[in-house]
Protein backbone atom coordinates (compact mmCIF):
# COMPACT_ATOMS: atom_id res chain seq x y z
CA UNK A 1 -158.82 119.65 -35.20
CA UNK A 2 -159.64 120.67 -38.86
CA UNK A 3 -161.47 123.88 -39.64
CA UNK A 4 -164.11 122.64 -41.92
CA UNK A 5 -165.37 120.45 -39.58
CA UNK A 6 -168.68 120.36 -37.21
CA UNK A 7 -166.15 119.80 -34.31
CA UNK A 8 -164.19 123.18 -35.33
CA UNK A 9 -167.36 125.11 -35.74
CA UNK A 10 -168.72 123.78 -31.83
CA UNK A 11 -165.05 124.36 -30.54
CA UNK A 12 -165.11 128.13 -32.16
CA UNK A 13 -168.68 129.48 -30.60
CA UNK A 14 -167.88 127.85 -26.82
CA UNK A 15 -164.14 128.98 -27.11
CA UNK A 16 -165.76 132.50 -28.28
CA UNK A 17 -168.67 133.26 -26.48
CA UNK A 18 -166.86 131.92 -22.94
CA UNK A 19 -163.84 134.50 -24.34
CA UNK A 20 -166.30 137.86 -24.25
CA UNK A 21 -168.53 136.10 -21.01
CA UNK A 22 -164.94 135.82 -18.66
CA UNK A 23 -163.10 138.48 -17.15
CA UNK A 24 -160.14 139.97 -18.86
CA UNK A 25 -157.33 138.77 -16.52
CA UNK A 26 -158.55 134.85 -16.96
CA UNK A 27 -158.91 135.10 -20.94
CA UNK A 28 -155.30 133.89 -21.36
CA UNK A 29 -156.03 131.00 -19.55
CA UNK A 30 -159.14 130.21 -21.40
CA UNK A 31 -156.97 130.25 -24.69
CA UNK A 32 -154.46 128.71 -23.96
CA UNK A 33 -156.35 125.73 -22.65
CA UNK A 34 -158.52 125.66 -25.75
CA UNK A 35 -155.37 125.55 -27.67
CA UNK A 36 -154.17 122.52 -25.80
CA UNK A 37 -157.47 120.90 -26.60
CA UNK A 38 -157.38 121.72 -29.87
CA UNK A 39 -153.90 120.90 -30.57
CA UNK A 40 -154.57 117.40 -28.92
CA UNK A 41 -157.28 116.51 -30.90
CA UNK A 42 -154.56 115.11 -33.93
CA UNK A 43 -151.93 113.29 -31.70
CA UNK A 44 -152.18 113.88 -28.29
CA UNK A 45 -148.78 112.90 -26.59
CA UNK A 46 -147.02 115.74 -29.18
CA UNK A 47 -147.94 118.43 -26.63
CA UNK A 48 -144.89 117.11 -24.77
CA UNK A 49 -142.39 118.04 -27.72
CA UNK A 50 -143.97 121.76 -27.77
CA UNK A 51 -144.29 122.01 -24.07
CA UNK A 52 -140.42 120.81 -24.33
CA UNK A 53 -139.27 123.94 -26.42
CA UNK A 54 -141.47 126.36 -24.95
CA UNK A 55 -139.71 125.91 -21.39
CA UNK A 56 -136.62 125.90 -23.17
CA UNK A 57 -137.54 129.12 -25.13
CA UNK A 58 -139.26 130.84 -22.21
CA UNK A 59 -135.99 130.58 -19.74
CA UNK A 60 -133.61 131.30 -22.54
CA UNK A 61 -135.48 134.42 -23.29
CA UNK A 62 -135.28 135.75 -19.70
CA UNK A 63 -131.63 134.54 -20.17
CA UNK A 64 -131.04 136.35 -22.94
CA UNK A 65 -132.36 139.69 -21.51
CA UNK A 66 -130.16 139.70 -18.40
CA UNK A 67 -127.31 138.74 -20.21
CA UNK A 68 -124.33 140.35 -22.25
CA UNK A 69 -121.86 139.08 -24.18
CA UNK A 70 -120.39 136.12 -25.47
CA UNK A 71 -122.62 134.15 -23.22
CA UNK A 72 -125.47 136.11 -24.83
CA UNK A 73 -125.15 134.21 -28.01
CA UNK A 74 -124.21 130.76 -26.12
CA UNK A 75 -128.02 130.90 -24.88
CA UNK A 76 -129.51 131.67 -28.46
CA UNK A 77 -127.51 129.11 -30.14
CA UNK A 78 -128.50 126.48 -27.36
CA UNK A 79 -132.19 127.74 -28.43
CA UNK A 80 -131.77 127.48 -32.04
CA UNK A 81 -130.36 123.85 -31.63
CA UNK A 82 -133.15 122.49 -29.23
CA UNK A 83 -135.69 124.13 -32.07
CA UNK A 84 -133.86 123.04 -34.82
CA UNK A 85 -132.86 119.40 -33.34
CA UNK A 86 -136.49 118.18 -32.65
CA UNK A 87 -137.29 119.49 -36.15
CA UNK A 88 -134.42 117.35 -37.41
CA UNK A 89 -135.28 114.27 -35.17
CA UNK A 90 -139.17 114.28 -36.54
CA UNK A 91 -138.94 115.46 -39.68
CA UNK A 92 -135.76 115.08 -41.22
CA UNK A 93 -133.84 112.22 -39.45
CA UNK A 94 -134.80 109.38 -41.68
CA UNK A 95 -134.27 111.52 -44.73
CA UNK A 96 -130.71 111.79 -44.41
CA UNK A 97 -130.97 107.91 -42.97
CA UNK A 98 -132.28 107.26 -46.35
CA UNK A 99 -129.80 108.99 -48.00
CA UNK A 100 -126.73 107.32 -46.03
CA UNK A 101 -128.62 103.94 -46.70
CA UNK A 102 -128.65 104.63 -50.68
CA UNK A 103 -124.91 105.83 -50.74
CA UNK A 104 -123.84 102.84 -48.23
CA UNK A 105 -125.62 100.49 -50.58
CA UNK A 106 -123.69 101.95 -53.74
CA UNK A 107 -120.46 101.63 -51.60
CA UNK A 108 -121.74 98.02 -50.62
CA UNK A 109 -121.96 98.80 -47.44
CA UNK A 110 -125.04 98.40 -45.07
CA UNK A 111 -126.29 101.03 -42.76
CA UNK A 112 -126.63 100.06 -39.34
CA UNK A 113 -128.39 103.58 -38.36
CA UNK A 114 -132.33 102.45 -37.55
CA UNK A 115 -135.00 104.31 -39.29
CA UNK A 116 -137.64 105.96 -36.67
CA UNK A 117 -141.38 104.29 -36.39
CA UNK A 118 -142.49 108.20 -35.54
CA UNK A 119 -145.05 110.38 -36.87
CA UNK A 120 -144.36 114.36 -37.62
CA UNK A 121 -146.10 116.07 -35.66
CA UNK A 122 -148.27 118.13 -37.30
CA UNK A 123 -147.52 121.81 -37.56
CA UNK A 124 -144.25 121.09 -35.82
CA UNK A 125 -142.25 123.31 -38.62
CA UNK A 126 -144.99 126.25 -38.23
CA UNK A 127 -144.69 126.76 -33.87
CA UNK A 128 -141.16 125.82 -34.46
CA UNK A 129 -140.05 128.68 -36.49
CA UNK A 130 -142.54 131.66 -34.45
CA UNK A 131 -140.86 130.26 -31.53
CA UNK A 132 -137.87 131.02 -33.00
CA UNK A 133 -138.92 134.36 -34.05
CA UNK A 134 -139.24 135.27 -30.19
CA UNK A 135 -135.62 134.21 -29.38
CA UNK A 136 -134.03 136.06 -31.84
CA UNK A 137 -135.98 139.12 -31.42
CA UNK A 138 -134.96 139.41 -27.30
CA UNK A 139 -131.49 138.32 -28.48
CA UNK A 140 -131.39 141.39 -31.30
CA UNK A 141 -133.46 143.57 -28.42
CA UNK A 142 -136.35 144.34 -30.15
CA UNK A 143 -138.89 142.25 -27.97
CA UNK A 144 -139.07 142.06 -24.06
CA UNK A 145 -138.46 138.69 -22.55
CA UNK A 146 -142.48 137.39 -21.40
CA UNK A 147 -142.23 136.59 -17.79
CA UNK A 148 -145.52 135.32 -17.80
CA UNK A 149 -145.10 131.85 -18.78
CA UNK A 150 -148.36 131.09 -19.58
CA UNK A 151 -148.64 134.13 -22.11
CA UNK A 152 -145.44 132.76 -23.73
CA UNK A 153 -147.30 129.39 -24.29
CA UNK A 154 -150.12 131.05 -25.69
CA UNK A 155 -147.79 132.74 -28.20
CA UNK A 156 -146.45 129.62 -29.54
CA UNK A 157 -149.60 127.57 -29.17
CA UNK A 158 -152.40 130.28 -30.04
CA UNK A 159 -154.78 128.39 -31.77
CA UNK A 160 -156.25 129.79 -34.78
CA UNK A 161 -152.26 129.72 -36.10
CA UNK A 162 -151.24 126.71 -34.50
CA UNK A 163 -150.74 124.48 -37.34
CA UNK A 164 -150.33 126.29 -40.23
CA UNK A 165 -149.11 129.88 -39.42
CA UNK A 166 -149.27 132.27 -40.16
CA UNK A 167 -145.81 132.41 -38.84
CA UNK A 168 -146.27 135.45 -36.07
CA UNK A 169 -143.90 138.01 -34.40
CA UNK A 170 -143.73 138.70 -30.75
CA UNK A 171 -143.81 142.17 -31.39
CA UNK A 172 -147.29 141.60 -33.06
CA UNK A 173 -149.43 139.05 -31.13
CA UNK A 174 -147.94 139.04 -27.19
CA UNK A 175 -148.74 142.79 -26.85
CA UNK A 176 -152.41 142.32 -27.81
CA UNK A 177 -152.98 139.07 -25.31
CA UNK A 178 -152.71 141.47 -22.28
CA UNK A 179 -155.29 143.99 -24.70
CA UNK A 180 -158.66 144.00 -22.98
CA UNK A 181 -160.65 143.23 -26.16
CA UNK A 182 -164.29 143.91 -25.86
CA UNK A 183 -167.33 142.61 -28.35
CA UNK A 184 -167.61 144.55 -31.12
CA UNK A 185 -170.05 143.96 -33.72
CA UNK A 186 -168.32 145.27 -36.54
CA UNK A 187 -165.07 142.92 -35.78
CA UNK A 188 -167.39 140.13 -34.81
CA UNK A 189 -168.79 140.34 -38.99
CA UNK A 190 -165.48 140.91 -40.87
CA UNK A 191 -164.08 138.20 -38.87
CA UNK A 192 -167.13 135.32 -39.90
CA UNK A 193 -166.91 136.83 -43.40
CA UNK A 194 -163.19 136.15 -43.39
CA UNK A 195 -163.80 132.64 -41.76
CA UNK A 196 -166.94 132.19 -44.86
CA UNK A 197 -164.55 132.87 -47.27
CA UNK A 198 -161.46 130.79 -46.13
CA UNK A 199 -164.34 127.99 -45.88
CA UNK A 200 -165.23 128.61 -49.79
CA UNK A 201 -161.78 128.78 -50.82
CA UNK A 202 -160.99 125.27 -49.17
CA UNK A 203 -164.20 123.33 -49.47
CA UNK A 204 -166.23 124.51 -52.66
CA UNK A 205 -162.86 124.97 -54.53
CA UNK A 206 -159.81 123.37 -53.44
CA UNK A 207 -161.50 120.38 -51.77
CA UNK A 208 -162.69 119.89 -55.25
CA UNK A 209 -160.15 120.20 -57.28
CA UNK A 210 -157.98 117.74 -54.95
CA UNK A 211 -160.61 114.99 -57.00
CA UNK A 212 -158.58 115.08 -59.79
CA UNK A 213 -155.45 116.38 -58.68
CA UNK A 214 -154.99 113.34 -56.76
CA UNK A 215 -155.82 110.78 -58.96
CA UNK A 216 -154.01 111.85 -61.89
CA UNK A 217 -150.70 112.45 -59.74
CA UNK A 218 -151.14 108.61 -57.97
CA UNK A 219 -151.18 107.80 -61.41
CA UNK A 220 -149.77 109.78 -63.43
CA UNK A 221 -148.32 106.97 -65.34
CA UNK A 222 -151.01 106.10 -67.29
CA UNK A 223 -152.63 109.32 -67.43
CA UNK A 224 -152.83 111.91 -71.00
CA UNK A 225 -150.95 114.66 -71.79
CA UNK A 226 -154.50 116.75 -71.47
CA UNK A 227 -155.30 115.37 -68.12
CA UNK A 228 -151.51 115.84 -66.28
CA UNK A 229 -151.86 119.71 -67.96
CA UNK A 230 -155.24 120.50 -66.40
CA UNK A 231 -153.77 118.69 -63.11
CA UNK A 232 -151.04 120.61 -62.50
CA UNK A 233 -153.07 123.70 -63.84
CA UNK A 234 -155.35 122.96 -60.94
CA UNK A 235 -152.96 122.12 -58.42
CA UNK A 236 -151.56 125.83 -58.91
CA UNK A 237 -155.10 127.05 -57.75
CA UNK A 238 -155.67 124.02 -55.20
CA UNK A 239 -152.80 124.51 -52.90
CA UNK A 240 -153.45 128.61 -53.04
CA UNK A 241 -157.18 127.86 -52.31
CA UNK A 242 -156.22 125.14 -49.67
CA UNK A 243 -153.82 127.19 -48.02
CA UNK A 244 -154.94 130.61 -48.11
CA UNK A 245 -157.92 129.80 -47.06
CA UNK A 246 -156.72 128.40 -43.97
CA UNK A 247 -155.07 131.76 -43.22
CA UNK A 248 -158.33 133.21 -44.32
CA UNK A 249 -160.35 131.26 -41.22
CA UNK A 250 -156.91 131.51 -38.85
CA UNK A 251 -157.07 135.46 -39.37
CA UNK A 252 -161.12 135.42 -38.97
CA UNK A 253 -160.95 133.40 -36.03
CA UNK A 254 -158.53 135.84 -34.08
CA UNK A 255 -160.02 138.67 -35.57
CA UNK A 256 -163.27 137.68 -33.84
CA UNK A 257 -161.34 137.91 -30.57
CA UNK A 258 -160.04 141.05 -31.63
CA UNK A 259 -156.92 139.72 -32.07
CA UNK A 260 -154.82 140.68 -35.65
CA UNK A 261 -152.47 138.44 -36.97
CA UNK A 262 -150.58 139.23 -40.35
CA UNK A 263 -151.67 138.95 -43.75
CA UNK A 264 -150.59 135.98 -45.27
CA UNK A 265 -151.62 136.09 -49.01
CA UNK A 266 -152.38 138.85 -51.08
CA UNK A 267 -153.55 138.24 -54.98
CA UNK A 268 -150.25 135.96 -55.54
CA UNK A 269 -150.98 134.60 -59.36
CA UNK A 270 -151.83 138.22 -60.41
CA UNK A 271 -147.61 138.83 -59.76
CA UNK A 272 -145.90 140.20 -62.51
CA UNK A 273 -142.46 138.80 -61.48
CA UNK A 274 -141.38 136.02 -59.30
CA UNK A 275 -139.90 138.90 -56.74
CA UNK A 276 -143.30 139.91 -56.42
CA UNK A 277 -145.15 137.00 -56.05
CA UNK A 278 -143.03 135.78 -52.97
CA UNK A 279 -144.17 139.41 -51.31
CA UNK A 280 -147.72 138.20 -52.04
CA UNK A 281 -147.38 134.66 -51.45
CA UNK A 282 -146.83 133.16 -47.76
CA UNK A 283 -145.97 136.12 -46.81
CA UNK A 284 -145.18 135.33 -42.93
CA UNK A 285 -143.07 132.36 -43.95
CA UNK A 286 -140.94 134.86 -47.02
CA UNK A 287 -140.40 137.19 -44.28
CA UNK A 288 -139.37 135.00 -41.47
CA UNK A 289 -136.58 134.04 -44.44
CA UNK A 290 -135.46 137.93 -45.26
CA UNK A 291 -135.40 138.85 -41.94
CA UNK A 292 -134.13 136.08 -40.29
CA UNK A 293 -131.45 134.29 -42.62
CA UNK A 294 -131.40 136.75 -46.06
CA UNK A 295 -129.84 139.70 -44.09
CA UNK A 296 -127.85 137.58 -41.78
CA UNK A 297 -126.05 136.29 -45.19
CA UNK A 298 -125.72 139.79 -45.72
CA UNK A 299 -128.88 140.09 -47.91
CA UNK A 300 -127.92 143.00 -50.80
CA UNK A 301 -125.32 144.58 -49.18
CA UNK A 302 -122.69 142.36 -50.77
CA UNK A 303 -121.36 141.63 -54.06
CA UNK A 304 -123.60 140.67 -57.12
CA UNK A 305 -122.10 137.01 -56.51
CA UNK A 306 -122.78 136.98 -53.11
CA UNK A 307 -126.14 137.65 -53.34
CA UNK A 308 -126.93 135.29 -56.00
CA UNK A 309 -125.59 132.67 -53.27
CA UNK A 310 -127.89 134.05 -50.22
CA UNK A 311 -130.79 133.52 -53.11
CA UNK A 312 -130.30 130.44 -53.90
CA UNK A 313 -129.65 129.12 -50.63
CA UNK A 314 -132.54 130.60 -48.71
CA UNK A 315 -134.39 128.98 -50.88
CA UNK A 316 -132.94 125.96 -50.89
CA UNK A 317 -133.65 125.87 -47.60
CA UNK A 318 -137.18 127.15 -47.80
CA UNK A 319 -137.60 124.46 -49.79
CA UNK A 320 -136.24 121.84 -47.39
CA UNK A 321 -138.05 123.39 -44.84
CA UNK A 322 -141.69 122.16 -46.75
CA UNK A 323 -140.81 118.51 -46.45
CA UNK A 324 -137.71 115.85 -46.14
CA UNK A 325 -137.61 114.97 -49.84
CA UNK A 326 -135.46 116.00 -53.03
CA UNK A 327 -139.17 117.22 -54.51
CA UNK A 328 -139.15 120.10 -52.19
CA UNK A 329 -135.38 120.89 -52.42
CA UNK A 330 -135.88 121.19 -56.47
CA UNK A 331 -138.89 122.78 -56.19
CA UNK A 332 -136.80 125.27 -53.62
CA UNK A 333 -134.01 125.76 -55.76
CA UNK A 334 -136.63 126.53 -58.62
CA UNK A 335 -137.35 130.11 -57.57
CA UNK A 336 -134.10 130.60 -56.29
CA UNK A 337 -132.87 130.05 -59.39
CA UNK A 338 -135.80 131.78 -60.77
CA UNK A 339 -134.70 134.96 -58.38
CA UNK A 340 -130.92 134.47 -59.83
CA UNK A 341 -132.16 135.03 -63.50
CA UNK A 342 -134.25 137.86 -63.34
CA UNK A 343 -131.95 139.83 -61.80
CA UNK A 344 -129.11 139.12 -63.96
CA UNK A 345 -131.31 139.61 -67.29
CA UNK A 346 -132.96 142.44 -66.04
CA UNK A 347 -131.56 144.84 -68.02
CA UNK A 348 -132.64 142.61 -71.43
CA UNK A 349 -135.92 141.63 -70.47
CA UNK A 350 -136.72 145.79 -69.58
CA UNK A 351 -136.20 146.33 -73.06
CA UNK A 352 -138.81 143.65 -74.74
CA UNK A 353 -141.33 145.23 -72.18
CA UNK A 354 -144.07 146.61 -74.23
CA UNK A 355 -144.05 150.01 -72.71
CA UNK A 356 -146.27 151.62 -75.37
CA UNK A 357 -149.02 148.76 -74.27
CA UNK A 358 -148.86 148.84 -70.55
CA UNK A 359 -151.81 146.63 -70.32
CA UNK A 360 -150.52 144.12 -72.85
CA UNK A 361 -146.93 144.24 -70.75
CA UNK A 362 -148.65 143.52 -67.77
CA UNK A 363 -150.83 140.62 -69.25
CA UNK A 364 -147.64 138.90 -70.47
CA UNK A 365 -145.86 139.60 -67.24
CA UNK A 366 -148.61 137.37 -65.13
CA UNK A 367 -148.76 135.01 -67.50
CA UNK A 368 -145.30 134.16 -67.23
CA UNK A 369 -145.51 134.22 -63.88
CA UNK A 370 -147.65 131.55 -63.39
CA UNK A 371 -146.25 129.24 -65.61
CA UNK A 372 -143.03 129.49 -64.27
CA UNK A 373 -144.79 129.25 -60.75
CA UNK A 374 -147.06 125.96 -61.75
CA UNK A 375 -144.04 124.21 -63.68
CA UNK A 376 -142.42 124.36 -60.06
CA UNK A 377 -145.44 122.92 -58.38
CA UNK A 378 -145.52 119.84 -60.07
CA UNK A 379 -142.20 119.03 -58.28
CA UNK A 380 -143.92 120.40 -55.30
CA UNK A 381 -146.29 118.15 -55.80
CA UNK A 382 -145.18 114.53 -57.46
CA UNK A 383 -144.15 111.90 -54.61
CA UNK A 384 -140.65 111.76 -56.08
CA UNK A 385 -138.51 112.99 -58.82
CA UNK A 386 -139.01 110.62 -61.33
CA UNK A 387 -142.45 111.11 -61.38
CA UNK A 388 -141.93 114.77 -61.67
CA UNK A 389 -140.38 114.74 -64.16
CA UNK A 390 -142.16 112.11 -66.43
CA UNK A 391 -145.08 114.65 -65.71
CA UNK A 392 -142.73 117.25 -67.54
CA UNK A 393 -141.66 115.09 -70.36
CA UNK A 394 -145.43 113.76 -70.91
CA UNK A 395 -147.59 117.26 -70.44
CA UNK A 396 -147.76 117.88 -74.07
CA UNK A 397 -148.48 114.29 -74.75
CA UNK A 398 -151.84 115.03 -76.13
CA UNK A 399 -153.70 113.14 -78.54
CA UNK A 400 -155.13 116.90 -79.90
CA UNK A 401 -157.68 115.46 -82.70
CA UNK A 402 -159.56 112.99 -79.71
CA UNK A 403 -159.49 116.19 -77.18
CA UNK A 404 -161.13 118.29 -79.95
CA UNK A 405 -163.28 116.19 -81.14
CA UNK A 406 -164.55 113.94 -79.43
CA UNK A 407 -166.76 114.62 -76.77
CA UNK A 408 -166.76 111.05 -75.13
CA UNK A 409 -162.78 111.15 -74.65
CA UNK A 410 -163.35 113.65 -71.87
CA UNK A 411 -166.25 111.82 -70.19
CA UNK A 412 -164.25 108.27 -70.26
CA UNK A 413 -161.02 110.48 -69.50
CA UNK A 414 -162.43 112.15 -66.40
CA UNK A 415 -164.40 109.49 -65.12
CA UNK A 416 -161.12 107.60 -64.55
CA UNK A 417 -160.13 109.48 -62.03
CA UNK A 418 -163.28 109.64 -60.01
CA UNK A 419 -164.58 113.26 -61.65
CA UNK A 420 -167.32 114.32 -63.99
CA UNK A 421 -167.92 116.85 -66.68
CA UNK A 422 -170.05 118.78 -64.50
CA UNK A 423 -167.73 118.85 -61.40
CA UNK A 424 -164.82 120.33 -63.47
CA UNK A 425 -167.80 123.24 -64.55
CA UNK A 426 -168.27 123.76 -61.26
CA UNK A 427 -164.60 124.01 -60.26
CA UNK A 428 -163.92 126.63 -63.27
CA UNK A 429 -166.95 128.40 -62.33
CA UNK A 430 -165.88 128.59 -58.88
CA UNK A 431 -162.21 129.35 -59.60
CA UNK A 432 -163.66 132.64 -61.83
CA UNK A 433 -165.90 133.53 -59.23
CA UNK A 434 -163.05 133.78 -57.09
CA UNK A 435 -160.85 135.62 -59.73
CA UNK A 436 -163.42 138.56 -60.00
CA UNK A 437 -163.64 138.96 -56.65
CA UNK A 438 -159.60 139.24 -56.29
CA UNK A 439 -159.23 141.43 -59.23
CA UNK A 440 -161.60 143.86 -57.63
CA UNK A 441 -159.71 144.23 -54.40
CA UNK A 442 -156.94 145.91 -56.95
CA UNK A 443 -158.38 149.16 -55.95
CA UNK A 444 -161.07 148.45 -53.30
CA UNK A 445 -161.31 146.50 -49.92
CA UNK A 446 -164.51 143.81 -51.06
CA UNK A 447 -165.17 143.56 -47.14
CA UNK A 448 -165.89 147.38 -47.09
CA UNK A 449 -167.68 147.47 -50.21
CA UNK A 450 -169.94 144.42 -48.78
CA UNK A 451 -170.51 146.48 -45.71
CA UNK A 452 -171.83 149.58 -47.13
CA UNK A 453 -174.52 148.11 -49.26
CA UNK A 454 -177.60 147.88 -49.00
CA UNK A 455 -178.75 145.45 -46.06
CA UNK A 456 -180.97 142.96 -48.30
CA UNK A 457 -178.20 143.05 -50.73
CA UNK A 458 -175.68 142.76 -48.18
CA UNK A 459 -177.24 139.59 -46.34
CA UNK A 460 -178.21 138.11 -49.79
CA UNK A 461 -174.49 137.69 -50.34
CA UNK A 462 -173.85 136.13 -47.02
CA UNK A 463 -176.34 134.01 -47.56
CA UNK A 464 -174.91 133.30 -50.52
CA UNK A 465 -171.77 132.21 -50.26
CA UNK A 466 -173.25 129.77 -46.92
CA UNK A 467 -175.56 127.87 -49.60
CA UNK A 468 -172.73 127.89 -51.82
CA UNK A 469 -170.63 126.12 -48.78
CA UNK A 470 -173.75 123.55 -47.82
CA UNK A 471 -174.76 122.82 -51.31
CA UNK A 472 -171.65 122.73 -53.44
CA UNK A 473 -168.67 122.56 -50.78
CA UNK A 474 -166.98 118.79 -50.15
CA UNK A 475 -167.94 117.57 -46.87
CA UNK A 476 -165.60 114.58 -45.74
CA UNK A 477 -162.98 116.52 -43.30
CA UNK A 478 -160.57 117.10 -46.29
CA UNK A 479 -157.12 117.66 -44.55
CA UNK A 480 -155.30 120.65 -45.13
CA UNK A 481 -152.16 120.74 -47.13
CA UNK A 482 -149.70 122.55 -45.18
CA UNK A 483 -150.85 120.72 -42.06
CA UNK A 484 -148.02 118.20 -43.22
CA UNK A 485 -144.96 120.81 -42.48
């Protein structure tokens, strides 16, 4: 079930107002049943493969608490491989199939491994990795094994993080399902304003930009220098918009309920450094990395060597953890290599800081940022490497006199690739909009400011930013991206 959809927005106010109408002690019940529901909505026989690991994961946890020893780890390995091995079975079994095929055929040798007629099922890396989350954390003994197996399934399967995280800890969300959480009007309003705004982010902006962004990467071939640059431009601003605002209604929608769930983004393309944009960028996912695989490499507490290795290969696998193809891997081993540099030319790039011109230094700093960021999107992005990196070779491709000059190059350009003039104004308008609002919450919670204004002021901009949704926003149950890890 999509969030910006009529469906979603029926599902939320029965799922909410039976949540505050039922007694306490059934509430559990009533979510956990809603998230079946609304997990079966995309493919319904997948609620086998989670029900599969989450009797796997509840037993092993109660396992894991009674037990000492080498046996200890036996039962957390045997949960790590069930986790890991459906991942590898749905996700990533016919790209190494692939890859045996094209090294067989280069051998002359055919493959007799079948490829698998299967569908991923969607979210299946997000519940995959929070379940994972829970056995490790009983195994380290920091979190109780859940003997109520129905609030275990609600931990993997909650809905408003189902999908596409974010990626919670058991320390975090099982405590607050046994939390008697009353109505509470205050909640109730961040919570929709939280949901409004995830819905602007994805519909009036992302939704929007996707116009172009997809046409010009399906064919990217015969597009312009101009037109692949403000592409991949957008794309930087489509997937944040698309995915943050996800989190945006996912955090509303618990919120509501009175339930918290972790911040997920937080300004990431103001970052001054790459190290700081993955603290502001999917921040449950580069968390669940450090905490889980970073410091169990041995994270900075080895030589300079060794941690230029745990980089690079936590994000390698970050990247292979976004999709089975060498686009993701690159794209992976990007800002791991990105990581590598800065800290070896620290010391050099402190001294060409302009220190005098803090304002200037920081400027340059962001910029930087984001074009290092949005160069690794477009392998992020492209179906496969060769088209990535004809994008590269062809972004400066421009034909600068026609762009500058004549006004009927854009038109014709645009309209190519199903977009007008007007709809790119829009999209920039929207994307500053947006900007001002996140520069700011430098110093200042905009929720909180909203909330002690006036009350015509205060409802004006509510009902603001719902015209802007119904008038502007792209109606046509636009998927989300992440919904395909």
């Amino acid at each position: 079930m999509l969030f910006n959809t009529f469906h979603f927005f029926i599902f939320f106010i029965l799922v909410t107002t039976t949540y505050f109408s039922v007694p306490h002690k059934y509430r559990w019940m009533l979510l956990l049943l809603s998230s079946c529901y609304f997990y079966m909505v995309f493919v319904p026989i997948y609620i086998l493969i989670l029900g599969f690991t989450i009797v796997i994961d509840y037993f092993v946890g109660i396992l894991l608490e009674k037990t000492h020893g080498k046996r200890k780890k036996f039962y957390l390995i045997a949960s790590l491989i069930a986790n890991i091995g459906v991942l590898a079975v749905f996700k990533y079994f016919n790209f190494f199939n692939e890859n045996l095929s094209a090294l067989l055929n280069w051998l002359d040798v055919q493959n007799p491994v079948p490829f698998l007629s299967i569908i991923l099922p969607i979210g299946l890396s997000f519940h995959t990795f929070q379940a994972m989350s829970y056995t490790i954390e009983v195994y380290r003994g920091k979190q109780k094994a859940e003997k109520n197996f129905g609030i275990y399934a609600l931990y993997v399967m909650f809905y408003p993080q189902l999908v596409a995280g974010p990626i919670e800890r058991p320390q975090n969300l099982i405590l607050q399902f046994y939390q008697e959480h009353h109505f509470d009007y205050q909640r109730v309003t961040e919570g929709l304003k939280l949901i409004a705004w995830g819905l602007f982010k994805k519909m009036v902006i992302a939704d929007r930009l996707a116009i172009l962004v997809n046409h010009v990467y399906a064919n990217a071939y015969t597009s312009d220098g101009s037109v692949l640059l403000l592409a991949t431009i957008f794309f930087s601003f489509q997937i944040y918009c698309d995915f943050s605002g996800y989190s945006d209604i996912a955090i509303g929608a618990a919120r509501v309920m009175g339930i918290n769930l972790m911040k997920n983004f937080d300004r990431p393309y103001f970052s001054k450094s790459i190290h700081e944009f993955w603290k502001r960028w999917h921040i449950s996912l580069s968390t669940w990395f450090r905490d889980y695989l970073y410091y169990s490499l041995g994270g900075n507490r080895v030589s300079n060597f060794r941690i230029y290795f745990n980089l690079f290969f936590v994000f390698l696998v970050s990247g292979f953890w976004h999709g089975a193809n060498w686009t993701f891997i690159i794209w992976g081993a990007l800002h791991g290599f990105y990581l590598i540099a800065a800290r070896m030319f620290n010391p050099f790039t402190k001294k060409l800081n302009f220190q005098k011109f803090p304002n200037l230094n920081k400027f340059i700093n962001v910029a930087i940022t984001f074009v290092l960021v949005t160069f690794a999107w477009i392998f992020f992005r492209a179906e496969s490497v060769s088209k990535a990196i004809y994008i590269i070779t062809h972004l400066f491709n421009i034909d600068f006199q026609a762009v500058m000059f004549n006004l009927s190059y854009h038109a014709t350009t645009l309209s190519m690739f199903g977009i007008t003039k007007t709809e790119i104004i829009f999209a920039i308008f929207f994307l500053i909009l947006m900007e001002i609002v996140h520069f700011q919450q430098r110093n200042k919670s905009m929720q909180k400011w909203v909330s002690h204004q006036h009350p015509i002021l205060r409802w004006s901009l509510y009902l603001g930013i719902v015209l802007t949704i119904i008038l502007f926003g792209k109606f046509g149950s636009q998927s989300f991206i992440y919904f395909q890890f």
